[in-house]
N, C-alpha and C. Protein backbone atom coordinates (compact mmCIF):
# COMPACT_ATOMS: atom_id res chain seq x y z
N UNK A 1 -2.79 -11.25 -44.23
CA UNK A 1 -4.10 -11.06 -44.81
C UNK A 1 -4.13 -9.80 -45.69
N UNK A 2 -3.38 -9.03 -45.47
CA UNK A 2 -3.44 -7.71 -46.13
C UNK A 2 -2.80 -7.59 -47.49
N UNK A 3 -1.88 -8.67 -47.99
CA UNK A 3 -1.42 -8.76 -49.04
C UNK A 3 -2.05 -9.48 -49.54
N UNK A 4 -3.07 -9.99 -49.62
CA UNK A 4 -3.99 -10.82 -50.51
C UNK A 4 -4.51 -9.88 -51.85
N UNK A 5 -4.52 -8.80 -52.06
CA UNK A 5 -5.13 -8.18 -53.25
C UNK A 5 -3.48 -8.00 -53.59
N UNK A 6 -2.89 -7.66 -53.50
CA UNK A 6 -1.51 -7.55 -54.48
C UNK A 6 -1.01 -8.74 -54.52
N UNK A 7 -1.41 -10.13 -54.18
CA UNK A 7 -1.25 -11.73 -54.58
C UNK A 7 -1.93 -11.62 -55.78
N UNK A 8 -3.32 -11.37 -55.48
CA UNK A 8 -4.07 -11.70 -56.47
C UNK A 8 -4.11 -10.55 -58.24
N UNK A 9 -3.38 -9.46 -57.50
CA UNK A 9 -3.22 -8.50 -58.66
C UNK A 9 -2.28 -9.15 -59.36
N UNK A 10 -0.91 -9.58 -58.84
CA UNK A 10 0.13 -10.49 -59.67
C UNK A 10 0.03 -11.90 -59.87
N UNK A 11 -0.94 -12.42 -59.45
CA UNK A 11 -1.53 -14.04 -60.44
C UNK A 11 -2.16 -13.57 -61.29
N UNK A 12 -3.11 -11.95 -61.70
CA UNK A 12 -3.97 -12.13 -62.58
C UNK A 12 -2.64 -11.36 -64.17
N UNK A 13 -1.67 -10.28 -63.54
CA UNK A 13 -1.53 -10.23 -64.80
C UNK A 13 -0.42 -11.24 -65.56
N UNK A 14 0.10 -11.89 -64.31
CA UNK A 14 0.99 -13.15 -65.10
C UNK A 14 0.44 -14.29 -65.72
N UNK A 15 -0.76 -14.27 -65.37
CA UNK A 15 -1.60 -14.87 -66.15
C UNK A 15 -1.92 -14.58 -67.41
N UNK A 16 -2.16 -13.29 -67.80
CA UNK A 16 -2.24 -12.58 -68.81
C UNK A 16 -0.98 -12.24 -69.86
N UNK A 17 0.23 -13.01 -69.20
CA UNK A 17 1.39 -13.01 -69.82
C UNK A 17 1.63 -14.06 -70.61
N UNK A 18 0.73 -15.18 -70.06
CA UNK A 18 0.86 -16.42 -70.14
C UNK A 18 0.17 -16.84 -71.59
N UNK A 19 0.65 -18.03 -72.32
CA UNK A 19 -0.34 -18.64 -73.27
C UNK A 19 -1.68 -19.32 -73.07
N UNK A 20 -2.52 -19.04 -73.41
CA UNK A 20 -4.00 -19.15 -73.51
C UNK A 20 -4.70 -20.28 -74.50
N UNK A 21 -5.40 -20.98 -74.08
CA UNK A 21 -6.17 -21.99 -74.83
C UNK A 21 -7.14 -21.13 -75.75
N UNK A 22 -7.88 -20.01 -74.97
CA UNK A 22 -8.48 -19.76 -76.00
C UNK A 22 -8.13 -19.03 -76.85
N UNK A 23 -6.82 -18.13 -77.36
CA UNK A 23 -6.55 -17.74 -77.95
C UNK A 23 -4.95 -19.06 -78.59
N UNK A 24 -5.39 -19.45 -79.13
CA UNK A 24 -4.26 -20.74 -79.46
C UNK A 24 -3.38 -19.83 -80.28
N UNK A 25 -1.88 -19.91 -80.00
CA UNK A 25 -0.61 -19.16 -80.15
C UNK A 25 -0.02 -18.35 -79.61
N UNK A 26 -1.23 -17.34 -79.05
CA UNK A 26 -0.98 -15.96 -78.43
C UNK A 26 -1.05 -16.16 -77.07
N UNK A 27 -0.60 -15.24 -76.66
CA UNK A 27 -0.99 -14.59 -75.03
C UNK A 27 -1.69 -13.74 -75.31
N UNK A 28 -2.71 -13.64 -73.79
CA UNK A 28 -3.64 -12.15 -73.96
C UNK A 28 -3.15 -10.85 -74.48
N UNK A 29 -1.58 -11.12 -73.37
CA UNK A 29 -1.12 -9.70 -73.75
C UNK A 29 -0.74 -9.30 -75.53
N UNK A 30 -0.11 -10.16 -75.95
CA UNK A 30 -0.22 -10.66 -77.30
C UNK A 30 -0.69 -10.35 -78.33
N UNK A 31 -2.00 -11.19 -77.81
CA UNK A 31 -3.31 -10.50 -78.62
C UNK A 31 -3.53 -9.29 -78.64
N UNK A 32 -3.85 -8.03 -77.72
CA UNK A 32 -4.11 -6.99 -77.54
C UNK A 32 -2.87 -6.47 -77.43
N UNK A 33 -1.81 -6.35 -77.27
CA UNK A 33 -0.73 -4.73 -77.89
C UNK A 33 -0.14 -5.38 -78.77
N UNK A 34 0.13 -6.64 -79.31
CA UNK A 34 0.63 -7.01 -81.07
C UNK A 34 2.05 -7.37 -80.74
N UNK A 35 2.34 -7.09 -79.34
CA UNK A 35 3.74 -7.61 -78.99
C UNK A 35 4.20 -8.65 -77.81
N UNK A 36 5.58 -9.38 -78.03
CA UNK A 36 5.12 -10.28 -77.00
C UNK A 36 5.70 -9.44 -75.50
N UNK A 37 5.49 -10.33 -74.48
CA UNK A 37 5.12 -9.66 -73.63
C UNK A 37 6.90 -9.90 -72.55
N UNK A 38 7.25 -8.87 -71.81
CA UNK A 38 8.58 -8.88 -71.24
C UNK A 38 8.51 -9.68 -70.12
N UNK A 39 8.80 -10.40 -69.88
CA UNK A 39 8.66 -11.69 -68.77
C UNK A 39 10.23 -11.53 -67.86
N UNK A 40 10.88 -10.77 -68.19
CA UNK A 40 12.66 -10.88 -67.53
C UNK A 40 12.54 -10.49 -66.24
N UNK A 41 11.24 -9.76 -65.80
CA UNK A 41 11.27 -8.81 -64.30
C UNK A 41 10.71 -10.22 -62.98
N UNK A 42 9.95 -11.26 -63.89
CA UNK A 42 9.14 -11.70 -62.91
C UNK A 42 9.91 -12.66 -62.09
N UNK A 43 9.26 -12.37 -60.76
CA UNK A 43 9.88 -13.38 -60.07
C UNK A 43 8.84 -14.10 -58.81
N UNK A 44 9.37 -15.10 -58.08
CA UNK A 44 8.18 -15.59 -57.13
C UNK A 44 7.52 -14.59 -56.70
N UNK A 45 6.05 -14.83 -56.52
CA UNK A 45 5.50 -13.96 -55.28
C UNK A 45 6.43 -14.40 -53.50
N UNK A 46 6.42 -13.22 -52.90
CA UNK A 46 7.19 -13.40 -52.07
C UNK A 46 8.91 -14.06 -51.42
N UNK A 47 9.10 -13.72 -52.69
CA UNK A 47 10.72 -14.58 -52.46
C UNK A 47 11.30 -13.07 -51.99
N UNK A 48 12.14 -13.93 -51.40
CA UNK A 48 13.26 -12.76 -50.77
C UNK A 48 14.11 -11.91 -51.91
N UNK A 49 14.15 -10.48 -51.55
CA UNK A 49 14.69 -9.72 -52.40
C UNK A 49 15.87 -8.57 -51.35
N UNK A 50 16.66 -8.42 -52.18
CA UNK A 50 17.96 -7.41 -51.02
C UNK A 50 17.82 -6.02 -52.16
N UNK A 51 17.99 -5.16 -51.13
CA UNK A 51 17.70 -3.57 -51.51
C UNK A 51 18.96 -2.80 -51.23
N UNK A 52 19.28 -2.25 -52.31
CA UNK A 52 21.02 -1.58 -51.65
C UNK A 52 20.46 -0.38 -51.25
N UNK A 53 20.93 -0.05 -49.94
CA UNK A 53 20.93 1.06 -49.31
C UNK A 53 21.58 2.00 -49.99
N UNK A 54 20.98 3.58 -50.42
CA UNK A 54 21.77 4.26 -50.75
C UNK A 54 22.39 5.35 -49.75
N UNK A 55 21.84 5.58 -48.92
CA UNK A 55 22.34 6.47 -47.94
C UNK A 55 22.63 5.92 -46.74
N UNK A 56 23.65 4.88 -46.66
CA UNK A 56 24.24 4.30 -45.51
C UNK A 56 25.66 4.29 -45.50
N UNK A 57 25.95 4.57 -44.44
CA UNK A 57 27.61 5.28 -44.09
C UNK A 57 27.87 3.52 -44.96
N UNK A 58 29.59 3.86 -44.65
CA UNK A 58 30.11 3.02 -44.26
C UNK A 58 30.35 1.89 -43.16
N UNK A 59 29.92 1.96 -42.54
CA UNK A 59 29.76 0.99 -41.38
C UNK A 59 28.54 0.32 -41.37
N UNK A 60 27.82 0.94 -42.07
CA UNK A 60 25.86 0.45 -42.25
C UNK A 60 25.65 -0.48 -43.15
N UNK A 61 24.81 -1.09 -43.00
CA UNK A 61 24.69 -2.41 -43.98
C UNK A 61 24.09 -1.91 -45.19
N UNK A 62 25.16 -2.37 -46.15
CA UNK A 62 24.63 -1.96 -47.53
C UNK A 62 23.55 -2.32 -48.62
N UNK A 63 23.12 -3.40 -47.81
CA UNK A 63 21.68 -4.29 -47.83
C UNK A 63 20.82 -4.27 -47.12
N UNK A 64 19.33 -4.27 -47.69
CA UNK A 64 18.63 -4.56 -46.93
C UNK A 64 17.27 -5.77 -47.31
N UNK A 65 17.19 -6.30 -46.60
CA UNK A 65 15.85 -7.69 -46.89
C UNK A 65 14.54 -7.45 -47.04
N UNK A 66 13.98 -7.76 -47.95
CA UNK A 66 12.58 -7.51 -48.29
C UNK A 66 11.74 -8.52 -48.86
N UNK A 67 10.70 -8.31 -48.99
CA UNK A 67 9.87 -9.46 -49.73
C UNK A 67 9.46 -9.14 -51.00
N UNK A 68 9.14 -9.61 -52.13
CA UNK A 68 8.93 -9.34 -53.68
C UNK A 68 7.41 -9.63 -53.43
N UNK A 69 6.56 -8.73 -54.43
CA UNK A 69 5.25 -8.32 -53.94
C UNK A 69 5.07 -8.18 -55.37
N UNK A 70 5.26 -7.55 -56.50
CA UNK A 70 4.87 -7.64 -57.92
C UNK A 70 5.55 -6.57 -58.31
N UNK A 71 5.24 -6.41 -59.82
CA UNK A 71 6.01 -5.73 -60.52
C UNK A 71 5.24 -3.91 -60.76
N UNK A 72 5.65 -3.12 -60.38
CA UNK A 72 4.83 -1.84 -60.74
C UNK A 72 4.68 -1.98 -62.44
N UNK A 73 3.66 -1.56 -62.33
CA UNK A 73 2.50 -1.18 -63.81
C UNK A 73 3.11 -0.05 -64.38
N UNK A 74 3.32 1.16 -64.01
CA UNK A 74 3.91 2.41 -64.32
C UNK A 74 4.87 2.65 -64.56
N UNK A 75 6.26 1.67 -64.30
CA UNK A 75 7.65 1.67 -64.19
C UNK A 75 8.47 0.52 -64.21
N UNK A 76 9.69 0.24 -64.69
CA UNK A 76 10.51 -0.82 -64.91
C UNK A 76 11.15 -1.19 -63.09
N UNK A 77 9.98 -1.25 -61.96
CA UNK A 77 10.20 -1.23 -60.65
C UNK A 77 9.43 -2.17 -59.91
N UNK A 78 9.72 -2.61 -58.49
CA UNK A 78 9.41 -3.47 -57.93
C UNK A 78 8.28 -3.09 -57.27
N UNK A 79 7.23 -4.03 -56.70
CA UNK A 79 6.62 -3.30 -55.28
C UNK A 79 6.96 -4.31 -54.37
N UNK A 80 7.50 -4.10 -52.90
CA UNK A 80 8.45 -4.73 -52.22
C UNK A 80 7.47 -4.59 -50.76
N UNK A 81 7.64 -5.54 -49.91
CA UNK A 81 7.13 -5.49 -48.46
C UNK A 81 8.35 -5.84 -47.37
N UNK A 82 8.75 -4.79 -46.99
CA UNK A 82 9.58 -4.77 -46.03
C UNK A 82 9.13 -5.66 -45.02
């Protein structure tokens, strides 16, 4: 239940990535910054994602499992739910 606003934060701006009827050609994003929009980061809501450990010996697993939650706004970075 608690991830329901960061569901709904990443349906609204992939939506906004998306092509639009009412703007026929463009995407929102499109329309408003004049460029098209980087689509390479997105991935399911909630699909499984692996995190390399950086400070784990050798013997420690150099992975770790997480869930994909959306893309940070501020940075070329994930937001992830362990």
């Amino acid at each position: 239940m608690f991830l329901w606003a960061e569901a709904i934060n990443y349906a609204t701006w992939l939506k906004n990535q998306l092509p639009s009827r009412a703007i026929p050609g463009y995407t929102p994003y499109a329309f408003v910054y004049k460029t098209k929009p980087n689509l390479s980061l997105t991935h399911e809501f909630g699909c499984k994602v692996y995190i390399h450990v950086m400070d784990g010996g050798k013997l420690q697993p150099q992975v770790t499992e997480a869930n994909f939650v959306r893309i940070d706004k501020e940075s070329k970075a994930y937001r992830i739910y362990w």
